[in-house]
Protein backbone atom coordinates (compact mmCIF):
# COMPACT_ATOMS: atom_id res chain seq x y z
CA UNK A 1 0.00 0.00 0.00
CA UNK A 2 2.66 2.56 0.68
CA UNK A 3 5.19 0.92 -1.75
CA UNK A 4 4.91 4.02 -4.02
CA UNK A 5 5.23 6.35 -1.41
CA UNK A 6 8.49 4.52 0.54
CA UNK A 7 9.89 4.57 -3.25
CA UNK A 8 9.75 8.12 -3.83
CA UNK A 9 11.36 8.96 -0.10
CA UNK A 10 14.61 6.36 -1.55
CA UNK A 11 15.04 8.50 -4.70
CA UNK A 12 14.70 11.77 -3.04
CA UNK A 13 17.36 10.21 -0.87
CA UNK A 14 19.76 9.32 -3.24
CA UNK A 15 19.47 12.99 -4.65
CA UNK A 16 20.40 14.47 -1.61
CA UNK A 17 23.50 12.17 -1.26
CA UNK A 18 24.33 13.44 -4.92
CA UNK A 19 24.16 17.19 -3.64
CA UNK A 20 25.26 16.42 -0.22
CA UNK A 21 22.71 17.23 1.84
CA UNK A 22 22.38 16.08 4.89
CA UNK A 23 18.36 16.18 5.88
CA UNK A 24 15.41 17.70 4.18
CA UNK A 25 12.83 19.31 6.30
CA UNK A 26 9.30 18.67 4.64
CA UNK A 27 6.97 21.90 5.73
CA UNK A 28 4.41 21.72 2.40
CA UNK A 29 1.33 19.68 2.02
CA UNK A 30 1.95 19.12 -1.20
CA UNK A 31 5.55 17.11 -0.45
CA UNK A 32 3.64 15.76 2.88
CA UNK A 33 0.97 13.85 0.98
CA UNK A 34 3.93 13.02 -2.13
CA UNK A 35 6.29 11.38 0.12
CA UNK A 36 3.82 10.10 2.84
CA UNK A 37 0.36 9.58 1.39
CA UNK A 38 -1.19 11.46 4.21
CA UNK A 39 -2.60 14.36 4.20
CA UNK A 40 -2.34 16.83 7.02
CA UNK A 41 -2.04 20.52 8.25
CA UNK A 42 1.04 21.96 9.13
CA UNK A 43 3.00 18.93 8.80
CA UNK A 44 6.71 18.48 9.52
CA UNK A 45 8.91 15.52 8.40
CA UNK A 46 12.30 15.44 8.61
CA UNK A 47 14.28 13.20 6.04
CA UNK A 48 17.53 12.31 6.43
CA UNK A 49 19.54 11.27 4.01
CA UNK A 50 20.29 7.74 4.95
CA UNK A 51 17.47 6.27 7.40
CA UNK A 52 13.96 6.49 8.25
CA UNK A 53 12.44 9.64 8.00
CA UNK A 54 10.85 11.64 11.69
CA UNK A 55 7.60 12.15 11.20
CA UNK A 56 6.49 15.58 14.16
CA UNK A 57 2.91 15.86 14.77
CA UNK A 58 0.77 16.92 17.34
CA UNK A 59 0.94 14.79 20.28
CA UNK A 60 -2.89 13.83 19.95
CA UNK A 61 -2.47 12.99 16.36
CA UNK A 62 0.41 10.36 16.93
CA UNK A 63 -2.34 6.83 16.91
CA UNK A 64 -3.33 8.29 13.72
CA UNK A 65 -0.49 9.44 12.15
CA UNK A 66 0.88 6.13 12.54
CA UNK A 67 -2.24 4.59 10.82
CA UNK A 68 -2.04 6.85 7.96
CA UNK A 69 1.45 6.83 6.94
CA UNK A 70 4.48 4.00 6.55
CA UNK A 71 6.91 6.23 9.08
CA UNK A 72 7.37 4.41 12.69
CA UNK A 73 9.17 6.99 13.84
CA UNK A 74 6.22 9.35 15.15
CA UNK A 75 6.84 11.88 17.88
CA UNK A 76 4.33 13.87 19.19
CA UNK A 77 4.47 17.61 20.36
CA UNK A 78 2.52 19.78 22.87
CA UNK A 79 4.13 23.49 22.04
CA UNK A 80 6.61 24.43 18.77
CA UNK A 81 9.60 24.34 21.17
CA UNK A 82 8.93 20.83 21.57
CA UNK A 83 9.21 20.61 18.11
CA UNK A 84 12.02 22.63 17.01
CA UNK A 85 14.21 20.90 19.95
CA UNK A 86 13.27 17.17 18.24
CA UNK A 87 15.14 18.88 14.92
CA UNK A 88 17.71 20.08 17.01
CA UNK A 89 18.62 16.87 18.68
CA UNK A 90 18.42 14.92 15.36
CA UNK A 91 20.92 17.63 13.65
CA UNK A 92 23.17 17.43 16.48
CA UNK A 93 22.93 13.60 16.20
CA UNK A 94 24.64 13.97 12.65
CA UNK A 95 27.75 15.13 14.05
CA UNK A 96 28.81 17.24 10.76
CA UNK A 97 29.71 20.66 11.77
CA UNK A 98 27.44 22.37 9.62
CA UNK A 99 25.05 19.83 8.41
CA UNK A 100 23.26 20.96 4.95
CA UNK A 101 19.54 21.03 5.54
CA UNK A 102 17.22 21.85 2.74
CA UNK A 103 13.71 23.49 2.78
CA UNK A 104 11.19 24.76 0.33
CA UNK A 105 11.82 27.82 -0.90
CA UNK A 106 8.91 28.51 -2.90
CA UNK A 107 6.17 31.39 -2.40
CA UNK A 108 4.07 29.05 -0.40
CA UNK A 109 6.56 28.94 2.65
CA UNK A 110 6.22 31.32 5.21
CA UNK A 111 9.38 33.55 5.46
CA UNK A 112 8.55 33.52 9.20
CA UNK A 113 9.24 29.93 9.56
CA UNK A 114 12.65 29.71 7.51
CA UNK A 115 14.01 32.57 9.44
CA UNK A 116 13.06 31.26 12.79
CA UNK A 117 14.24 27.71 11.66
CA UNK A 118 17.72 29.71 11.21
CA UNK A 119 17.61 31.34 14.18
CA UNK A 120 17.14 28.37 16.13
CA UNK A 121 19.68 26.51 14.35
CA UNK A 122 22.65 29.05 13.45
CA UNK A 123 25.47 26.54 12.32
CA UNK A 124 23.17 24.92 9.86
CA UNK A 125 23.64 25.40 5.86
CA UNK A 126 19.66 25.84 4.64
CA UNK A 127 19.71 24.87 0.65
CA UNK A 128 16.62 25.09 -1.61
CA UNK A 129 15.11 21.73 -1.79
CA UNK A 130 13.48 22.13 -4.97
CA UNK A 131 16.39 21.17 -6.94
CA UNK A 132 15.93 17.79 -5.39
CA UNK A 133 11.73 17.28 -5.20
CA UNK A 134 10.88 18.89 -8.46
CA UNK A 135 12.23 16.64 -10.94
CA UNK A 136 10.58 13.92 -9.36
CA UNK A 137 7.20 15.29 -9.17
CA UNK A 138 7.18 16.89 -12.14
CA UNK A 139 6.84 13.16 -13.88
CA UNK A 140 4.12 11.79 -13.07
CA UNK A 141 2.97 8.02 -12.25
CA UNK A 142 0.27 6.23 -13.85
CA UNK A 143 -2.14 6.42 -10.48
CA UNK A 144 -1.62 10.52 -10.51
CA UNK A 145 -2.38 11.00 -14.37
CA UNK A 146 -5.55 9.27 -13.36
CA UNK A 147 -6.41 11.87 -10.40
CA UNK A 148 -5.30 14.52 -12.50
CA UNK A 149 -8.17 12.92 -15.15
CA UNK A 150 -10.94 13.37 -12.28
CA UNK A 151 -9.62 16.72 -11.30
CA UNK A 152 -9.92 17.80 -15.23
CA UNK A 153 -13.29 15.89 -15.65
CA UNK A 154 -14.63 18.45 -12.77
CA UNK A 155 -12.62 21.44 -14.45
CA UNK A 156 -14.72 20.81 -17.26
CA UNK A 157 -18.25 20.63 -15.14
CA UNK A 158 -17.16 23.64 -13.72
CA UNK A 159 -16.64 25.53 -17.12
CA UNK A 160 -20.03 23.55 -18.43
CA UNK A 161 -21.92 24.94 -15.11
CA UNK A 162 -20.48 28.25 -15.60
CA UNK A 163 -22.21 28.93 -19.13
CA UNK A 164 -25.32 27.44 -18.08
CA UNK A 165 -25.63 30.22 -15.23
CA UNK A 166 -23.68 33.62 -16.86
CA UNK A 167 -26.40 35.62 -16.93
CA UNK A 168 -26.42 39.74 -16.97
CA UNK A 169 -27.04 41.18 -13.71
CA UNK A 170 -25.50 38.44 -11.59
CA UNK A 171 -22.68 39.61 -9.56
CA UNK A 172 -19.43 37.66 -10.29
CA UNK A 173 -19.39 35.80 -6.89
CA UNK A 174 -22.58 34.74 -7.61
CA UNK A 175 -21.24 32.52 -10.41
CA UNK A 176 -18.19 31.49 -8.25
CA UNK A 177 -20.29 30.20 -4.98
CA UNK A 178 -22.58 28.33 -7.83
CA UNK A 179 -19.73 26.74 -10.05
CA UNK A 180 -17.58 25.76 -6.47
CA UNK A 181 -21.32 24.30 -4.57
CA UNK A 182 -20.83 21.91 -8.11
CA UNK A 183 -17.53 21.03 -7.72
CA UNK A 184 -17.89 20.30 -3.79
CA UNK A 185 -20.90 18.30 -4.65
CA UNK A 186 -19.48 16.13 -7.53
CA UNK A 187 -16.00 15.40 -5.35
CA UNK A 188 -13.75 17.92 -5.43
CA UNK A 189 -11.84 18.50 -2.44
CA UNK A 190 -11.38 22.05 -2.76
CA UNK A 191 -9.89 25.13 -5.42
CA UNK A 192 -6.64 25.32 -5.64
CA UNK A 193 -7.01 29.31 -6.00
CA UNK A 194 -10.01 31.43 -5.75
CA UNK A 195 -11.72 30.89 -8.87
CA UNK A 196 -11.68 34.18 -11.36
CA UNK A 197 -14.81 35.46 -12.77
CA UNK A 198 -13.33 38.49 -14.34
CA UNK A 199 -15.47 40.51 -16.08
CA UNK A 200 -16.40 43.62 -18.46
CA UNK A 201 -12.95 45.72 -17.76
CA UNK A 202 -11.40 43.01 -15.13
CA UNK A 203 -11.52 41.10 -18.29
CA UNK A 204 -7.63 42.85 -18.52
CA UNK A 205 -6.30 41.08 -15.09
CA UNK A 206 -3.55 39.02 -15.21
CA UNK A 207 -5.17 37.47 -12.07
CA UNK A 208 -8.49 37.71 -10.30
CA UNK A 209 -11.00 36.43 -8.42
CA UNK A 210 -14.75 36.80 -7.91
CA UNK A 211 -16.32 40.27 -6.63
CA UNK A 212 -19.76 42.22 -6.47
CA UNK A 213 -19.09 43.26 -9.78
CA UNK A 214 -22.59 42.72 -11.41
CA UNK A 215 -22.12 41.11 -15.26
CA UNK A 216 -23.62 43.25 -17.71
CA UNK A 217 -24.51 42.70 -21.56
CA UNK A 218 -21.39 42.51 -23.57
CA UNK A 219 -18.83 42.14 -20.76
CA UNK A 220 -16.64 39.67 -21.75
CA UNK A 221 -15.93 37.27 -18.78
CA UNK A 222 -12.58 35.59 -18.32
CA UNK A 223 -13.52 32.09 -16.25
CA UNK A 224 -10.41 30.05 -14.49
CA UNK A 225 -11.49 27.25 -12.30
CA UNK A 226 -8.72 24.68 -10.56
CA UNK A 227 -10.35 21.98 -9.01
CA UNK A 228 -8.51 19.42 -6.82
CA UNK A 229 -9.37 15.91 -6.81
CA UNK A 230 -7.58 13.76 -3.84
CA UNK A 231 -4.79 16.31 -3.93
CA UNK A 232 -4.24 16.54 -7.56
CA UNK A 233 -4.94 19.46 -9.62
CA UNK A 234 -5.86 20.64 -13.34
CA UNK A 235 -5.93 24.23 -14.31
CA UNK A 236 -8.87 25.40 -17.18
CA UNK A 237 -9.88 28.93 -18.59
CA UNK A 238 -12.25 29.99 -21.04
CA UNK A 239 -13.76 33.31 -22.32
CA UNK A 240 -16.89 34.22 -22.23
CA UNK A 241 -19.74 36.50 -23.70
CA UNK A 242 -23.02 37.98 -22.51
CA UNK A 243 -24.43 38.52 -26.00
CA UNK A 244 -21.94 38.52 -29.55
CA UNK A 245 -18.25 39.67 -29.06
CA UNK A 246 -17.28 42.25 -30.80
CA UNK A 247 -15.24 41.50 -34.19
CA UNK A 248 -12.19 42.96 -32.39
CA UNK A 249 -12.65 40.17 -29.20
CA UNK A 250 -13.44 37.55 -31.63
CA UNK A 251 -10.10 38.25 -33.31
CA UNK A 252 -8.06 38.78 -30.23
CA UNK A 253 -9.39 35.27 -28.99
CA UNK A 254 -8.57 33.71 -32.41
CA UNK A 255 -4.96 34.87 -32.10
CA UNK A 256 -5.37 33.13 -28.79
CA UNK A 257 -6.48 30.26 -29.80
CA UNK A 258 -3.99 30.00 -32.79
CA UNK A 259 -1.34 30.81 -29.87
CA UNK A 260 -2.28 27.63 -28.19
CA UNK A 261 -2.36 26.07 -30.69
CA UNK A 262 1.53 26.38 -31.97
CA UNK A 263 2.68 26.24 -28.34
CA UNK A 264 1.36 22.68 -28.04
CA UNK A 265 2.64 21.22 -31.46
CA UNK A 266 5.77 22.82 -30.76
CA UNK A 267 5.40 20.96 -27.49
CA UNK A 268 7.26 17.34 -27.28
CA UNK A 269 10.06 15.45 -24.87
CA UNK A 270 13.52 17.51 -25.14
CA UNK A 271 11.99 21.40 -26.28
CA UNK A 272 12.85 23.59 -23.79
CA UNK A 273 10.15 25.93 -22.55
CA UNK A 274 11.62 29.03 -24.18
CA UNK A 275 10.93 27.54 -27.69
CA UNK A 276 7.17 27.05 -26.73
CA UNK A 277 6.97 30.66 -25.71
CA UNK A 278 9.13 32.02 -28.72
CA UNK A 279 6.65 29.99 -30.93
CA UNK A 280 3.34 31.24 -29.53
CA UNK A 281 5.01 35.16 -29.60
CA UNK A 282 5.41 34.56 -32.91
CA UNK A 283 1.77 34.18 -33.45
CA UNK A 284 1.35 37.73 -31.34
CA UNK A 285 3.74 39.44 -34.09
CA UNK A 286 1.61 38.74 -37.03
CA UNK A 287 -1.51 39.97 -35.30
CA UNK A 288 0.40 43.15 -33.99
CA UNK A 289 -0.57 42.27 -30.71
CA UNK A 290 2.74 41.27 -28.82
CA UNK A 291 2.93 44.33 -26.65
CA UNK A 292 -0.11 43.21 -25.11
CA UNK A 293 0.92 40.58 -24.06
CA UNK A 294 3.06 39.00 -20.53
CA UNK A 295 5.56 35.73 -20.64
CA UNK A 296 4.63 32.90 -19.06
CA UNK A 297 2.72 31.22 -21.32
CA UNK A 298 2.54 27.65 -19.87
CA UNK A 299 3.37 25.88 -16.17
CA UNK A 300 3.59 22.31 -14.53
CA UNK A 301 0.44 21.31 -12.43
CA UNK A 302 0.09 18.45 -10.10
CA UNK A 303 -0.52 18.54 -6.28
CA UNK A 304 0.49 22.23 -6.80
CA UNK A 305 -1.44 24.50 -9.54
CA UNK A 306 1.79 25.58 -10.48
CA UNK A 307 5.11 23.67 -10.17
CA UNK A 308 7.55 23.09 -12.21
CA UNK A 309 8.61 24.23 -14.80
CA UNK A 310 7.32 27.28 -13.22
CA UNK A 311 8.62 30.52 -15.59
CA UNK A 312 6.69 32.98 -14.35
CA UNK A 313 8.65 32.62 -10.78
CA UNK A 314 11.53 31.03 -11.19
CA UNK A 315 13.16 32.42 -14.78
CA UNK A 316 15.35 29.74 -14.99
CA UNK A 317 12.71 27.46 -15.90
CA UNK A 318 12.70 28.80 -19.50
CA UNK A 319 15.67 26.26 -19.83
CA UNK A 320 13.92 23.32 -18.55
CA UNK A 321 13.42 20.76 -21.24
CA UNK A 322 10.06 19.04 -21.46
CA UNK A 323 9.76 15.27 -20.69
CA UNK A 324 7.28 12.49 -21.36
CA UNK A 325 4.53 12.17 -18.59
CA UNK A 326 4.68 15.68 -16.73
CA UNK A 327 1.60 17.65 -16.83
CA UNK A 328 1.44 21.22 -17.67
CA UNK A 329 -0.95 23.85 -18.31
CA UNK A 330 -1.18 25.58 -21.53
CA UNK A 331 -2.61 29.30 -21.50
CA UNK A 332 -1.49 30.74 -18.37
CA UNK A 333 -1.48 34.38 -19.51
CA UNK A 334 -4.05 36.86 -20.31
CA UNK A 335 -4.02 38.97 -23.96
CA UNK A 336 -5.43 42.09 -22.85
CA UNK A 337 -6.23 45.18 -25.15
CA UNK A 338 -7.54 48.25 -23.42
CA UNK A 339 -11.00 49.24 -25.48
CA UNK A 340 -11.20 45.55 -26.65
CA UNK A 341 -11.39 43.19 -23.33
CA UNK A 342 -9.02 40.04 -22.18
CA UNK A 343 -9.37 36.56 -23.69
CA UNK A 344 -7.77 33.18 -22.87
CA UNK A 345 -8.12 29.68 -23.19
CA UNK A 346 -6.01 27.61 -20.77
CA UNK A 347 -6.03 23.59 -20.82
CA UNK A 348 -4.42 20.89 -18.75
CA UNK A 349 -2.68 18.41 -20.80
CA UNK A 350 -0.46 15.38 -20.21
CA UNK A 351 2.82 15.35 -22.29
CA UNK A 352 3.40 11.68 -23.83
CA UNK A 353 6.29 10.85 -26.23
CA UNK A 354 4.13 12.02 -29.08
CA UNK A 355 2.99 15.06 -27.93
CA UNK A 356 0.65 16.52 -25.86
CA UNK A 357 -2.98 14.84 -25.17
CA UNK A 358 -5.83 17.03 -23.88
CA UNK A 359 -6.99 16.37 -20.13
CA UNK A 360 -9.78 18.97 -20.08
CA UNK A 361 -11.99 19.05 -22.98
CA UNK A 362 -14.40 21.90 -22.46
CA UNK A 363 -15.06 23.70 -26.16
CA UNK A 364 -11.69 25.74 -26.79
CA UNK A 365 -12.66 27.11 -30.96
CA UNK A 366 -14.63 30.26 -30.02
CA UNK A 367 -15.84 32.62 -27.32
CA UNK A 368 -18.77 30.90 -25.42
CA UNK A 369 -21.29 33.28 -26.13
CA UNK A 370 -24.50 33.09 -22.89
């Protein structure tokens, strides 16, 4: 049963021997549930790099913990000293002067908690762990493809549900709290972000989310909708109408659309992620559109919405070259033209040695006029 799980913590292992580290400390969800199979708040594993890995939990949640996970090597806490002095000890236990200890360093970790982990532990080297977790999530096994399938079948109900209920003179949270109450109901766990209903001139936001803003005729309404399915994600936007787009938003989305289009049959095992994006600007130039326009145009999804290859944070993922079975999202950006509105299409899609395949299958061709 936790075969997959004990696997993963071996080859995360003999990465940190490669790069010499001594213990990774897991403080994510995300690398929680990957290495572990549980899921759990705030959870703390430490990982050494020979050995059984320390699982810290709250002292009530030890029974359970233990039933929930392979690690035998439970201790329970009543206060964050408690804690912090367990990491302590094991460090010490090492007996390297400055053992090299690796965290995540990605926007989801609290500063707070890396500096105090410093603090408390002043002779330690911290290293970014994502050199060692990310290539290994980033490919994904057979039994998360098929979550990731679930999690796109309910992107897809949630874009479905969404152009069944657009209506003028709803407010845009109104269609959020209605396309989420579906989700919930049909199995997902949660969002993975606050769903964007961005409408009339929010139609131009990079990001979003849902507000008071009541829909009115000819807004054009940018939907995005990631639904998580037993952890895993998938990632979907479409564009939307209330009433015929203007010729202008029709061709905007087409250049869109065509954008998409080029980016995924440029997209197979061994193309770096800078190709993709120089292929789908390339699209922008012969509209006249590329000022318009922000990089990024595509990012890995899995238990995170975004993960690597992650451009959009971490630059030097424009280098990364793509590999059979990660799963990436393709139309992360918006193309916004003041006067004219935003459009974007954005699709999950599993990378296979012949290309991409489609994951979510909502209508992609044209606006969705309601």
């Amino acid at each position: 049963m936790y075969e997959v799980f004990q696997n993963r913590t071996k080859r995360v292992q003999e990465r940190m021997a490669e790069e010499e580290v001594d213990a990774f400390l897991v403080l994510s969800g995300e690398d929680y549930y990957y290495f572990t199979g549980d899921m759990r708040r705030q959870p703390r594993v430490l990982i050494p790099r020979q050995g059984e890995p320390i699982l810290f939990v709250f002292a009530p949640e030890i029974g359970e913990a233990e039933n929930q996970t392979w690690i035998t090597d439970v201790r329970g806490y009543r206060g964050l000293h408690e804690m912090m002095l367990g990491i302590i000890g094991f460090l010490k236990e090492l007996g390297v002067d400055k053992p090299k200890v690796a965290l995540e360093m990605e926007f989801a970790t609290p500063h707070f908690l890396v500096e105090r982990f410093k603090t408390a532990n002043p002779s330690v080297e911290i290293v970014d762990a994502k050199p060692l977790v990310a290539p290994l999530r980033s490919i994904k096994e057979p039994e998360e493809v098929e979550r990731m399938r679930r999690a796109a079948e309910l992107a897809d109900l949630g874009i479905q549900t969404a152009g069944e209920i657009i209506r003028a003179g709803m407010t845009e949270s109104e269609v959020a709290t209605e396309v989420e109450y579906v989700l919930r109901k049909n199995g997902a766990d949660r969002l993975a972000f606050p769903m964007f209903v961005n409408s009339g001139h929010r139609s131009l936001w990079l990001h979003g989310t849902a507000t008071g803003k009541h829909i009115e005729k000819g807004d054009l309404i940018v939907v995005d909708i990631g639904p998580v399915h037993t952890g895993y994600c998938a990632d979907i936007c479409r564009t939307f109408s209330v009433g015929e787009p203007s010729e202008e938003a029709q061709e905007l989305y087409g250049l869109y659309r065509e954008m998409q289009r080029v980016a995924l049959q440029k997209a197979r095992p061994g193309v770096a992620t800078h190709q993709i994006e120089a292929s789908a600007e390339e699209v922008l130039k012969t509209g006249g559109y590329e000022e318009h326009f922000i990089r990024g145009f595509l990012h890995g999804i899995g238990l995170s919405f975004e993960e690597m290859p992650f451009p959009t944070i971490f630059p030097e993922d424009v280098l990364v070259p793509l590999e059979s079975g990660m799963t990436l999202a393709f139309g992360h950006p918006i193309l916004a033209v003041p006067g004219i509105g935003g459009v974007r299409v954005e699709d999950t899609v599993l990378l296979e040695d012949s290309g991409p395949v489609f994951l979510t299958s909502s209508p992609r061709d044209e606006i969705i006029v309601v």
